[in-house]
PDB file of N, CA and C in Angstrom:
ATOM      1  N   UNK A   1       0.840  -1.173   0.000  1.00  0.00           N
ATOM      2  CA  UNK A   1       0.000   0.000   0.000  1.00  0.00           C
ATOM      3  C   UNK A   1       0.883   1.233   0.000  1.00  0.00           C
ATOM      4  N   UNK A   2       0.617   2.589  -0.625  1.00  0.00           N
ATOM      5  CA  UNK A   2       0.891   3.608  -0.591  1.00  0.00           C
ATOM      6  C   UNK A   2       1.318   3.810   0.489  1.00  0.00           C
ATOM      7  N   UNK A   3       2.515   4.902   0.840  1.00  0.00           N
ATOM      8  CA  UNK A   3       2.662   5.725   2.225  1.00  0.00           C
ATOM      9  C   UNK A   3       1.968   7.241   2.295  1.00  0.00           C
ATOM     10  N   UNK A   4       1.404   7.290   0.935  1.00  0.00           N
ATOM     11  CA  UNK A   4       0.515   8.104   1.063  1.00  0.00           C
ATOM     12  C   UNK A   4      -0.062   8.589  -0.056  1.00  0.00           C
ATOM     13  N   UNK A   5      -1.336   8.992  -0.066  1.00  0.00           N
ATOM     14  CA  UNK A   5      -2.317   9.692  -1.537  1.00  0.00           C
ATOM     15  C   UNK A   5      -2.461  11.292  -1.643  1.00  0.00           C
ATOM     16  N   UNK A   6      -2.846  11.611  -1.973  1.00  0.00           N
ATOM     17  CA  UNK A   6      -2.933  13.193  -2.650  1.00  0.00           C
ATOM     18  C   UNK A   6      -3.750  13.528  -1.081  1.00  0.00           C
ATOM     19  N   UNK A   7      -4.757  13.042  -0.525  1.00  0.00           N
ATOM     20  CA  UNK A   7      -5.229  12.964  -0.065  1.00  0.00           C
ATOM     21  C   UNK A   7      -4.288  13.830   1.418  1.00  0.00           C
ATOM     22  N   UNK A   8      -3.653  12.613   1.785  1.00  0.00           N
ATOM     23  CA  UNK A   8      -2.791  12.468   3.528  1.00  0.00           C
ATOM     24  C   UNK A   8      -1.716  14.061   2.729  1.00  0.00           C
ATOM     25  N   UNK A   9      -1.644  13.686   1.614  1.00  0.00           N
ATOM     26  CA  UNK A   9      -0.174  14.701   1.083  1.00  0.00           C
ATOM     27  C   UNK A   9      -1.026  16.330   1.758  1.00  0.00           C
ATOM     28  N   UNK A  10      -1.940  16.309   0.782  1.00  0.00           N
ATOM     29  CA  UNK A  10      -2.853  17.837   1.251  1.00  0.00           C
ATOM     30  C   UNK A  10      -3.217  17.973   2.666  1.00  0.00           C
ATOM     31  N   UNK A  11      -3.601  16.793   3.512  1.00  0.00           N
ATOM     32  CA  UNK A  11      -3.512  17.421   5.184  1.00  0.00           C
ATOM     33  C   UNK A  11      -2.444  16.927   5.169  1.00  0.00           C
ATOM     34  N   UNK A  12      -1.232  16.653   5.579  1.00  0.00           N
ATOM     35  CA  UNK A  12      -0.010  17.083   6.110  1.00  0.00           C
ATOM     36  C   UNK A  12       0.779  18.459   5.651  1.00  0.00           C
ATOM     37  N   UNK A  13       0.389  19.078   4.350  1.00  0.00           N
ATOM     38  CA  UNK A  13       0.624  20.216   3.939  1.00  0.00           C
ATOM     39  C   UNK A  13      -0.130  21.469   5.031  1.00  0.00           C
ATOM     40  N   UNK A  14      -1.391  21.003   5.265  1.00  0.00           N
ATOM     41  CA  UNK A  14      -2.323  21.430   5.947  1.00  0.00           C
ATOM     42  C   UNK A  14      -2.042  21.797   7.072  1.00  0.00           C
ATOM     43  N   UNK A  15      -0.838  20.767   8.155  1.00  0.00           N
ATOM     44  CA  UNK A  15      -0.305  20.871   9.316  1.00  0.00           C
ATOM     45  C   UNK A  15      -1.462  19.981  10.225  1.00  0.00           C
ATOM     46  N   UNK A  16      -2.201  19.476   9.347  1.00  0.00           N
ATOM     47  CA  UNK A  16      -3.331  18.476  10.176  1.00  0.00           C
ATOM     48  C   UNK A  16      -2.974  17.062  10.411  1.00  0.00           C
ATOM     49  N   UNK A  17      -3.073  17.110  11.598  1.00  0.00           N
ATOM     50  CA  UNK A  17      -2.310  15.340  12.838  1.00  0.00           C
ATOM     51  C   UNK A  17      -3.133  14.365  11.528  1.00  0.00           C
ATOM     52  N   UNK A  18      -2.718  13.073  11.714  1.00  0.00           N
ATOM     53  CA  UNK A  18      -3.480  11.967  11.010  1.00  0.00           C
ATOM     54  C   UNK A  18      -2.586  11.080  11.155  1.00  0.00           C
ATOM     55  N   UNK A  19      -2.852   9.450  11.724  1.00  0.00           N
ATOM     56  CA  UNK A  19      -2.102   8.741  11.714  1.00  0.00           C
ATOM     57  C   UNK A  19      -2.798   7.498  10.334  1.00  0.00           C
ATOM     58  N   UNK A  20      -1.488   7.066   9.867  1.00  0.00           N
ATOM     59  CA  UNK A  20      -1.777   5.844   8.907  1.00  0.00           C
ATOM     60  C   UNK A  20      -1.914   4.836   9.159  1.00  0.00           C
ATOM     61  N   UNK A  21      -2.515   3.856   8.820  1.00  0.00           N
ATOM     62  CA  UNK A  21      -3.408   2.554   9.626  1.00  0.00           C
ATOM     63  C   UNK A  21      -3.390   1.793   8.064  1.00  0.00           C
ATOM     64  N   UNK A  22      -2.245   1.076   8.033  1.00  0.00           N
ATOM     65  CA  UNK A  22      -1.661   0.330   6.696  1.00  0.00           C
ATOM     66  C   UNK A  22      -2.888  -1.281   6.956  1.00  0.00           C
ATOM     67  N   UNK A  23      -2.747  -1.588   5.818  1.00  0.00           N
ATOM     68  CA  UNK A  23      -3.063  -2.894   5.378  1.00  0.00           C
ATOM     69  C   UNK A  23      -2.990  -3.858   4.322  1.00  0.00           C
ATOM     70  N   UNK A  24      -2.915  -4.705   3.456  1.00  0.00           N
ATOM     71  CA  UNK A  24      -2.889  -5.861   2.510  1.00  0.00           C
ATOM     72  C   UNK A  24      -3.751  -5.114   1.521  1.00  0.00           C
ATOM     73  N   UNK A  25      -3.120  -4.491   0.653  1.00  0.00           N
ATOM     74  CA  UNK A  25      -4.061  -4.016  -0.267  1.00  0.00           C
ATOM     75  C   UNK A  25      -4.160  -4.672  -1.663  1.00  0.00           C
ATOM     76  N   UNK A  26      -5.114  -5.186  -2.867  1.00  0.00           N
ATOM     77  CA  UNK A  26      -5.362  -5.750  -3.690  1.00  0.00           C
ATOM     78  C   UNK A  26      -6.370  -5.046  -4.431  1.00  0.00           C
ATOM     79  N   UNK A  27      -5.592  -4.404  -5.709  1.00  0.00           N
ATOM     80  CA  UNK A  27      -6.593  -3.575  -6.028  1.00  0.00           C
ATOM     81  C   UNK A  27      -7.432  -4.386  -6.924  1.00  0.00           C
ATOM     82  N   UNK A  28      -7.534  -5.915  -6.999  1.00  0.00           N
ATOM     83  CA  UNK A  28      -7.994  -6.635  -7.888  1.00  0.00           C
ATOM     84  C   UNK A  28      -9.814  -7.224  -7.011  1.00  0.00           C
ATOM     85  N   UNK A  29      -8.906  -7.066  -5.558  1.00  0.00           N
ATOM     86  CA  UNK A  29     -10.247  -7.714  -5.171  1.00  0.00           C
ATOM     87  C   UNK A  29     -11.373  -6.938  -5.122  1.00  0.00           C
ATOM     88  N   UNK A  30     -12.487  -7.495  -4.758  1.00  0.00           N
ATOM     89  CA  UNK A  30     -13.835  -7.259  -5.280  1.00  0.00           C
ATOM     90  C   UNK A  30     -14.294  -6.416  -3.832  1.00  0.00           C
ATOM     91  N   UNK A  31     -14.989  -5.374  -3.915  1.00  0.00           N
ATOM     92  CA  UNK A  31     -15.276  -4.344  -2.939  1.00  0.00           C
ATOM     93  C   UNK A  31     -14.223  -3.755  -2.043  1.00  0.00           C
ATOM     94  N   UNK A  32     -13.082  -3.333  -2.883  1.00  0.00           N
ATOM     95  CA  UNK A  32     -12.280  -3.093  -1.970  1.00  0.00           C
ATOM     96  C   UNK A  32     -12.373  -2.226  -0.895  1.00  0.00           C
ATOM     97  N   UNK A  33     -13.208  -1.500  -0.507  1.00  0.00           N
ATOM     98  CA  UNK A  33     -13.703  -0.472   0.658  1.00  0.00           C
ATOM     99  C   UNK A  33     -14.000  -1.709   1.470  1.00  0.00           C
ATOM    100  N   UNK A  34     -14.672  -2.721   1.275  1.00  0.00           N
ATOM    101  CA  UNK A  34     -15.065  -3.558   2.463  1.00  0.00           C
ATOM    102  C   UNK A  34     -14.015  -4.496   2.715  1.00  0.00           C
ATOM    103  N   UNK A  35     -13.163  -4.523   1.901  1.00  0.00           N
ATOM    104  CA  UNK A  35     -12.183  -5.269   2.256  1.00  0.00           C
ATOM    105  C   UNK A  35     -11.100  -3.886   3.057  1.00  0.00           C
ATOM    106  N   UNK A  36     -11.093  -3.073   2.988  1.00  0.00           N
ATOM    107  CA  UNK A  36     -10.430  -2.013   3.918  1.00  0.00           C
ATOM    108  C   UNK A  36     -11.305  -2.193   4.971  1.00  0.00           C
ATOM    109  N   UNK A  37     -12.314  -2.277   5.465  1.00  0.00           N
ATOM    110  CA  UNK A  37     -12.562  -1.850   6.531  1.00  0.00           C
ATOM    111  C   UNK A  37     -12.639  -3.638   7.169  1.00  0.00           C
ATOM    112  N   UNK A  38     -12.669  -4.406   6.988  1.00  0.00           N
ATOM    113  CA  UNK A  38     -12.470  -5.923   7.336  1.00  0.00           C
ATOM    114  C   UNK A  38     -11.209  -5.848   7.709  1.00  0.00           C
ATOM    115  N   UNK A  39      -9.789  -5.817   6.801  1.00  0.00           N
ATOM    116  CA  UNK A  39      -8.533  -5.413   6.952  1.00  0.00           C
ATOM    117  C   UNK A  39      -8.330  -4.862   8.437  1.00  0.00           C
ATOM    118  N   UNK A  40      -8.846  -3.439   8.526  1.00  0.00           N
ATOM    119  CA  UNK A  40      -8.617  -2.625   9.938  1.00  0.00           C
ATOM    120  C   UNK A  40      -9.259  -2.718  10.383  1.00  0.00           C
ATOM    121  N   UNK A  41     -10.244  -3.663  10.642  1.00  0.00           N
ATOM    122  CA  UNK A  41     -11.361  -3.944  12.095  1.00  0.00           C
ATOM    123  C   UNK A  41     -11.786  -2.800  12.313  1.00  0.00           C
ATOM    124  N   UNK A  42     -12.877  -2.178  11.206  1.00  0.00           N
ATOM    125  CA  UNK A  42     -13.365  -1.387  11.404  1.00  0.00           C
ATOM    126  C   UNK A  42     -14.643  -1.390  10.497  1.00  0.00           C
ATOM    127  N   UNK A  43     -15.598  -0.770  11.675  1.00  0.00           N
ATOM    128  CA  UNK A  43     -17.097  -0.694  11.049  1.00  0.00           C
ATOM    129  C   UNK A  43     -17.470  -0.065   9.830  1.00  0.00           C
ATOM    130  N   UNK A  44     -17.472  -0.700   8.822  1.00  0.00           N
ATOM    131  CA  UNK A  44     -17.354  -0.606   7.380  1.00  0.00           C
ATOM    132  C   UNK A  44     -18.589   1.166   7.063  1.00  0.00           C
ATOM    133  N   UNK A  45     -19.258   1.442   8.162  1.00  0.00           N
ATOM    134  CA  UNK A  45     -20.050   3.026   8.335  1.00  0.00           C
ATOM    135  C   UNK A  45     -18.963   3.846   8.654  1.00  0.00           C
ATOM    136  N   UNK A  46     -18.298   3.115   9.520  1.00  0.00           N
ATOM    137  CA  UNK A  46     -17.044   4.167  10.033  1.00  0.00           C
ATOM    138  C   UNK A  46     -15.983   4.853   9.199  1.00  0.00           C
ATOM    139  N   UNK A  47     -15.615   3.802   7.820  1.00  0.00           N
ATOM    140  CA  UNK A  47     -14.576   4.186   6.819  1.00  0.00           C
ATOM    141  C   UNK A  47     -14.861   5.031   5.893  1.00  0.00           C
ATOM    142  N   UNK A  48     -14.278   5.844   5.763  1.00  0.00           N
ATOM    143  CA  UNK A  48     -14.766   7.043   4.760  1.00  0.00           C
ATOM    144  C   UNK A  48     -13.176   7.397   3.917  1.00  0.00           C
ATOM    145  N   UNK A  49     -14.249   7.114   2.310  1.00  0.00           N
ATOM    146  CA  UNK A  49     -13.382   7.539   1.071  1.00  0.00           C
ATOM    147  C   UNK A  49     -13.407   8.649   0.955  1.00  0.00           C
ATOM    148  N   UNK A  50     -11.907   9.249   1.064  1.00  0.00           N
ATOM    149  CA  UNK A  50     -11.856  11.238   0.850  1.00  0.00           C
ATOM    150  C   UNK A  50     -11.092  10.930  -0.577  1.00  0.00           C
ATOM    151  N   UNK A  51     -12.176  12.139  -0.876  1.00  0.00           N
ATOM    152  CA  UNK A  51     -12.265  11.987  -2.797  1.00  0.00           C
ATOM    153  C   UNK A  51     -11.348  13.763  -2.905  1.00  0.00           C
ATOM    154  N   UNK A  52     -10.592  14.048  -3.334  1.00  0.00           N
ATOM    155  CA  UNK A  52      -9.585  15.620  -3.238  1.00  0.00           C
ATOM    156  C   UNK A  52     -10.167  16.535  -5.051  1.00  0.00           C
ATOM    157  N   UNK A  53     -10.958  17.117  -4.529  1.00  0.00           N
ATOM    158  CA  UNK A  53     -11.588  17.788  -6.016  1.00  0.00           C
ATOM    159  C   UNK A  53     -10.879  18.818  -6.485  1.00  0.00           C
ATOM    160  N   UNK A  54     -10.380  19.156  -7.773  1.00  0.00           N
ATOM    161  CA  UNK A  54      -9.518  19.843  -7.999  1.00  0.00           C
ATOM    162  C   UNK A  54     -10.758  21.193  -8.419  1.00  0.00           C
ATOM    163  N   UNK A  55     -10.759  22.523  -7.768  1.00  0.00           N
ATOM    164  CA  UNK A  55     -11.500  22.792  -8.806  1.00  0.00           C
ATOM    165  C   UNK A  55     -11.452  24.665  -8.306  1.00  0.00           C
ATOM    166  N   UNK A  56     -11.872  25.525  -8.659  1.00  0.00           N
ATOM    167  CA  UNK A  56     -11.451  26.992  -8.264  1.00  0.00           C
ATOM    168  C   UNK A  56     -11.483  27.291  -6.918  1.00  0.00           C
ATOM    169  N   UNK A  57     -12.245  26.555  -6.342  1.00  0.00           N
ATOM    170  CA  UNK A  57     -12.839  27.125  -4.938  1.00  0.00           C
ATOM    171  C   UNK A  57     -12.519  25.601  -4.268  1.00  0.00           C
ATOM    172  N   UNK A  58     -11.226  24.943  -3.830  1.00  0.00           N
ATOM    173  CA  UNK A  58     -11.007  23.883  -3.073  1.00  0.00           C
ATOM    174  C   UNK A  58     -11.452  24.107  -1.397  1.00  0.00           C
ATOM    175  N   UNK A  59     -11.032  25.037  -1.042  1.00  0.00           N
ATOM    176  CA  UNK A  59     -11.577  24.832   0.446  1.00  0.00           C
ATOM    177  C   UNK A  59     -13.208  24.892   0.350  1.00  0.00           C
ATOM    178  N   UNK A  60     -13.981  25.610  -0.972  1.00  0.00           N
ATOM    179  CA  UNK A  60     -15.636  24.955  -0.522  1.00  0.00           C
ATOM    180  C   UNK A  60     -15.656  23.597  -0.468  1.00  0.00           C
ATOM    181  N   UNK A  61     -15.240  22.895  -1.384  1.00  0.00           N
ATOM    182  CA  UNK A  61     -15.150  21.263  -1.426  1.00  0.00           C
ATOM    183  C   UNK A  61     -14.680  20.650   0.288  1.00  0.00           C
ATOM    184  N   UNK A  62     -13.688  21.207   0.321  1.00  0.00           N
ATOM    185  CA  UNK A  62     -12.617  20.587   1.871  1.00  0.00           C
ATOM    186  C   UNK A  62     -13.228  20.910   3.080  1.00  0.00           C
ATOM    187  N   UNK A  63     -13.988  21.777   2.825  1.00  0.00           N
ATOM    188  CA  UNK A  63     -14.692  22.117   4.297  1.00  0.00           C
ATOM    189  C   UNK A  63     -15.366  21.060   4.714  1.00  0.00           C
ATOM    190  N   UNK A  64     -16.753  20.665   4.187  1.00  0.00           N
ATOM    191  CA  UNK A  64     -17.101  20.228   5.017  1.00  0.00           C
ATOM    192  C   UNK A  64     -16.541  18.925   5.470  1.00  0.00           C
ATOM    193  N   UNK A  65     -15.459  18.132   4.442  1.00  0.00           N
ATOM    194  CA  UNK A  65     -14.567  17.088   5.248  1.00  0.00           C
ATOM    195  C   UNK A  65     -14.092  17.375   6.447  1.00  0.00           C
ATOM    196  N   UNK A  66     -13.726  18.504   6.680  1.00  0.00           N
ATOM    197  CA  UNK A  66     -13.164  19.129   7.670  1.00  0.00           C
ATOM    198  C   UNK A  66     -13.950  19.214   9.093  1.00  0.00           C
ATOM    199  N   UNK A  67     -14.673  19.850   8.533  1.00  0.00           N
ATOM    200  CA  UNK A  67     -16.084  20.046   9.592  1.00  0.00           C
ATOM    201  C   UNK A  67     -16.226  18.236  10.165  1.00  0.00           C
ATOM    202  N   UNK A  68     -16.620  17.158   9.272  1.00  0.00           N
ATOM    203  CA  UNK A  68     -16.967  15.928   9.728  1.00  0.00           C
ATOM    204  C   UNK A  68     -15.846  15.642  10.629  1.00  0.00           C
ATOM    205  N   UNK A  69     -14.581  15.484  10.388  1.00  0.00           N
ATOM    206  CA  UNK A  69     -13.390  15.122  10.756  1.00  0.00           C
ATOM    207  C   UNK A  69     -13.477  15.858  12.089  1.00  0.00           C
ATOM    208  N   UNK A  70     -13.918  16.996  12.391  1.00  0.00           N
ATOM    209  CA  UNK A  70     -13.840  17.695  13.506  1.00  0.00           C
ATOM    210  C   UNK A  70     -15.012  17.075  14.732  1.00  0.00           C
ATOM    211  N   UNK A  71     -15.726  17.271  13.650  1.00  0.00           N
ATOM    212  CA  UNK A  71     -17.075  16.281  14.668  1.00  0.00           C
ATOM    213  C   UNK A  71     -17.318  14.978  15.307  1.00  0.00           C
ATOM    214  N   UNK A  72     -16.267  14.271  14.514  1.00  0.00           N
ATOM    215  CA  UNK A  72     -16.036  13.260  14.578  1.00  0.00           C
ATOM    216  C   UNK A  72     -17.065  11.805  14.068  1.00  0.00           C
ATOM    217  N   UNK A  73     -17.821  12.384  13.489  1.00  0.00           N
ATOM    218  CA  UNK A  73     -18.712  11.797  12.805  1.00  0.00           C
ATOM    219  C   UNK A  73     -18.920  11.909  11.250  1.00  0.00           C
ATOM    220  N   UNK A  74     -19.423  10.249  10.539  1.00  0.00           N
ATOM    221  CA  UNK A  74     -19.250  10.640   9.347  1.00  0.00           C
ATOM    222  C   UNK A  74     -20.809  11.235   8.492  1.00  0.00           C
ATOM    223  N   UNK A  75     -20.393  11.574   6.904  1.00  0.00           N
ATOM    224  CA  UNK A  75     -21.773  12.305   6.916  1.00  0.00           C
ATOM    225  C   UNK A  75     -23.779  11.206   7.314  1.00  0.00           C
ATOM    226  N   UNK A  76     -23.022  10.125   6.955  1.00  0.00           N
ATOM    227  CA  UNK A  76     -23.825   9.089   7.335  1.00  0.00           C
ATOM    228  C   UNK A  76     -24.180   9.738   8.603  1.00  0.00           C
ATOM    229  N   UNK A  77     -23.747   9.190   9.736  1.00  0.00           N
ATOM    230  CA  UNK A  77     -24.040   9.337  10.803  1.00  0.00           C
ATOM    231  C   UNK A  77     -24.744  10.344  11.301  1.00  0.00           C
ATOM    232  N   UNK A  78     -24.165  11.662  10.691  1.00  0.00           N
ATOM    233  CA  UNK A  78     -24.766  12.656  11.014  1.00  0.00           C
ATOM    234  C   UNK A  78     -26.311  12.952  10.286  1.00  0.00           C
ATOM    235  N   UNK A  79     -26.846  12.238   9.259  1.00  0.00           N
ATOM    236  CA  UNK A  79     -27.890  12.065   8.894  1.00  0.00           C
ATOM    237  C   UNK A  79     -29.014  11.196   9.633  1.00  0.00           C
ATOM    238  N   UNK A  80     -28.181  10.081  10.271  1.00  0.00           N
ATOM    239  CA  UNK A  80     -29.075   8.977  11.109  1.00  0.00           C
ATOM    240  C   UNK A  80     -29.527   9.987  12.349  1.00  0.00           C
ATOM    241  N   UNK A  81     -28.085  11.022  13.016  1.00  0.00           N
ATOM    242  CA  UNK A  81     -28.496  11.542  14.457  1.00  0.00           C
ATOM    243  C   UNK A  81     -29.793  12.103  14.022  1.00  0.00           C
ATOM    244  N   UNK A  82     -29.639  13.381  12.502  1.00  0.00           N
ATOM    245  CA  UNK A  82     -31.064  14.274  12.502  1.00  0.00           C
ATOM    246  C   UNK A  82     -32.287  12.933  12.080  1.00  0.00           C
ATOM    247  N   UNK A  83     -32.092  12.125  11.703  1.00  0.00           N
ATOM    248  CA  UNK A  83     -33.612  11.309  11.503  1.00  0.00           C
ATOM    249  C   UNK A  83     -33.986  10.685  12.997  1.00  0.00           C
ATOM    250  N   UNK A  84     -33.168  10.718  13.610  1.00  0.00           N
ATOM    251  CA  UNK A  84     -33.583  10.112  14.913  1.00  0.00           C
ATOM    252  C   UNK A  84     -33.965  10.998  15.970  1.00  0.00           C
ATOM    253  N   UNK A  85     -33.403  12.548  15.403  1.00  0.00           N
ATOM    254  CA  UNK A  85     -33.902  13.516  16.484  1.00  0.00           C
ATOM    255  C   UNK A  85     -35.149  14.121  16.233  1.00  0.00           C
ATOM    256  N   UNK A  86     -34.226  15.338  15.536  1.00  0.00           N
ATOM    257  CA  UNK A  86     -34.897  16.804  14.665  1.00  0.00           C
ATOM    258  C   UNK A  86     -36.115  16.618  13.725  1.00  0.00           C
ATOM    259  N   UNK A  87     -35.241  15.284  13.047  1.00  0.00           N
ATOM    260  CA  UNK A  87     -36.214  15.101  11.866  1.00  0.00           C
ATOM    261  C   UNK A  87     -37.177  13.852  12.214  1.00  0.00           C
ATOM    262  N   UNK A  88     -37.150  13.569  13.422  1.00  0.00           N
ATOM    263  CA  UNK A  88     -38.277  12.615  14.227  1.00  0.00           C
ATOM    264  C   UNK A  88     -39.103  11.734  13.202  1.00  0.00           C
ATOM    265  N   UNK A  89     -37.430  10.753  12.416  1.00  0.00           N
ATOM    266  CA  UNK A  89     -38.045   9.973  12.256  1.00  0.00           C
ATOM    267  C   UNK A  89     -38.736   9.691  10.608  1.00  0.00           C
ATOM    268  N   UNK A  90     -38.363  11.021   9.656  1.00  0.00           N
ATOM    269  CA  UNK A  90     -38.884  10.946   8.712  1.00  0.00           C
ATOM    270  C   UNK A  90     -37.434  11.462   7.843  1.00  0.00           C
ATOM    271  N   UNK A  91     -37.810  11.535   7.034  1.00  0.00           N
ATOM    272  CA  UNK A  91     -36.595  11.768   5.739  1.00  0.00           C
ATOM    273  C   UNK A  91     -37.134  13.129   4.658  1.00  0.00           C
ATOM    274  N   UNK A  92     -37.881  13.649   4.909  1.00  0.00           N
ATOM    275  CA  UNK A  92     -38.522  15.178   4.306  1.00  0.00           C
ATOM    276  C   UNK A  92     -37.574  16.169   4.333  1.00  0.00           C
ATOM    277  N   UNK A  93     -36.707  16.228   5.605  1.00  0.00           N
ATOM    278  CA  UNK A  93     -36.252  17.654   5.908  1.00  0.00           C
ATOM    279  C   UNK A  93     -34.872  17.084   5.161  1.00  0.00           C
ATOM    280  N   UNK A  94     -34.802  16.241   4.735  1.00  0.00           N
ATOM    281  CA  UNK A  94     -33.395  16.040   3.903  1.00  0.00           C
ATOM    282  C   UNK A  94     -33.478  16.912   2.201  1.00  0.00           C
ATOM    283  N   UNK A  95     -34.465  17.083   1.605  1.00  0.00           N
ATOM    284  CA  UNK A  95     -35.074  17.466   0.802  1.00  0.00           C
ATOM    285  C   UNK A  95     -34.619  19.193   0.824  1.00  0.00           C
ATOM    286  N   UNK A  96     -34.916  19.996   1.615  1.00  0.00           N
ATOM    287  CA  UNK A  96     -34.876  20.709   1.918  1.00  0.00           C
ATOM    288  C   UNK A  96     -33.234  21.438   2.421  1.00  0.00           C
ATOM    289  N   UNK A  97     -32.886  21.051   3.172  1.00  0.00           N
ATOM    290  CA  UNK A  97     -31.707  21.094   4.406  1.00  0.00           C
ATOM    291  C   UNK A  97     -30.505  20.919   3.111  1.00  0.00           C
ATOM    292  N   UNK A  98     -30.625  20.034   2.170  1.00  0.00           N
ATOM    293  CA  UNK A  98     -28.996  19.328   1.847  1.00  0.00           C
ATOM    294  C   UNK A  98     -29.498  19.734  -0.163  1.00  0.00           C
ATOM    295  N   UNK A  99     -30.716  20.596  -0.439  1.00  0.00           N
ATOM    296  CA  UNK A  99     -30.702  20.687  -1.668  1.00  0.00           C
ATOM    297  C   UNK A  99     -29.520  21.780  -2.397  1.00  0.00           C
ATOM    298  N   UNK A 100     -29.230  21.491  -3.414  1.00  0.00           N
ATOM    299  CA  UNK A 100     -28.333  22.870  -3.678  1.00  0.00           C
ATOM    300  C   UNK A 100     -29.018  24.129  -4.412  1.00  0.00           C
TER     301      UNK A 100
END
């Protein structure tokens, strides 16, 4: 596996902590995200692919990675908390809240 992607390169440029958590990588096998998160014993909700968009305005893109990373939650999650709270349960205010 890589010691690192465009990805780790741009937060360590960043001055942002992150430790690397290596594993057996095969880019042949079949779902490789679930085979990353099987690999690192980790809850396959928990693993999150950071995608680096090249485009005029990069920190609009990077923010809200940033923001999640800070929260410590991924955007998943943070969708389950509002359906289980705010949004009591229904999926409407997603419509609304996350349109562009």
């Amino acid at each position: 596996m890589a010691k690192s992607t465009p990805a780790t390169l741009a937060l360590q440029k960043a001055g942002v902590a992150l430790t690397l958590h290596e594993y057996d990588y095969d880019p042949s096998a079949p779902r490789i995200g679930m085979r990353a998160a099987e690999a690192l014993r980790v809850e396959p909700a928990r693993l999150m692919k950071t995608l680096m968009v090249r485009a005029g305005d990069e920190p609009r893109f990077l923010r809200p990675l940033e923001e999640s990373i800070a929260r410590g939650l991924t955007p998943a999650e943070e969708l389950l908390e509002k359906y289980n709270s705010v949004w009591t349960g229904t999926v409407e205010p997603i419509y609304d809240e996350y349109a562009y």
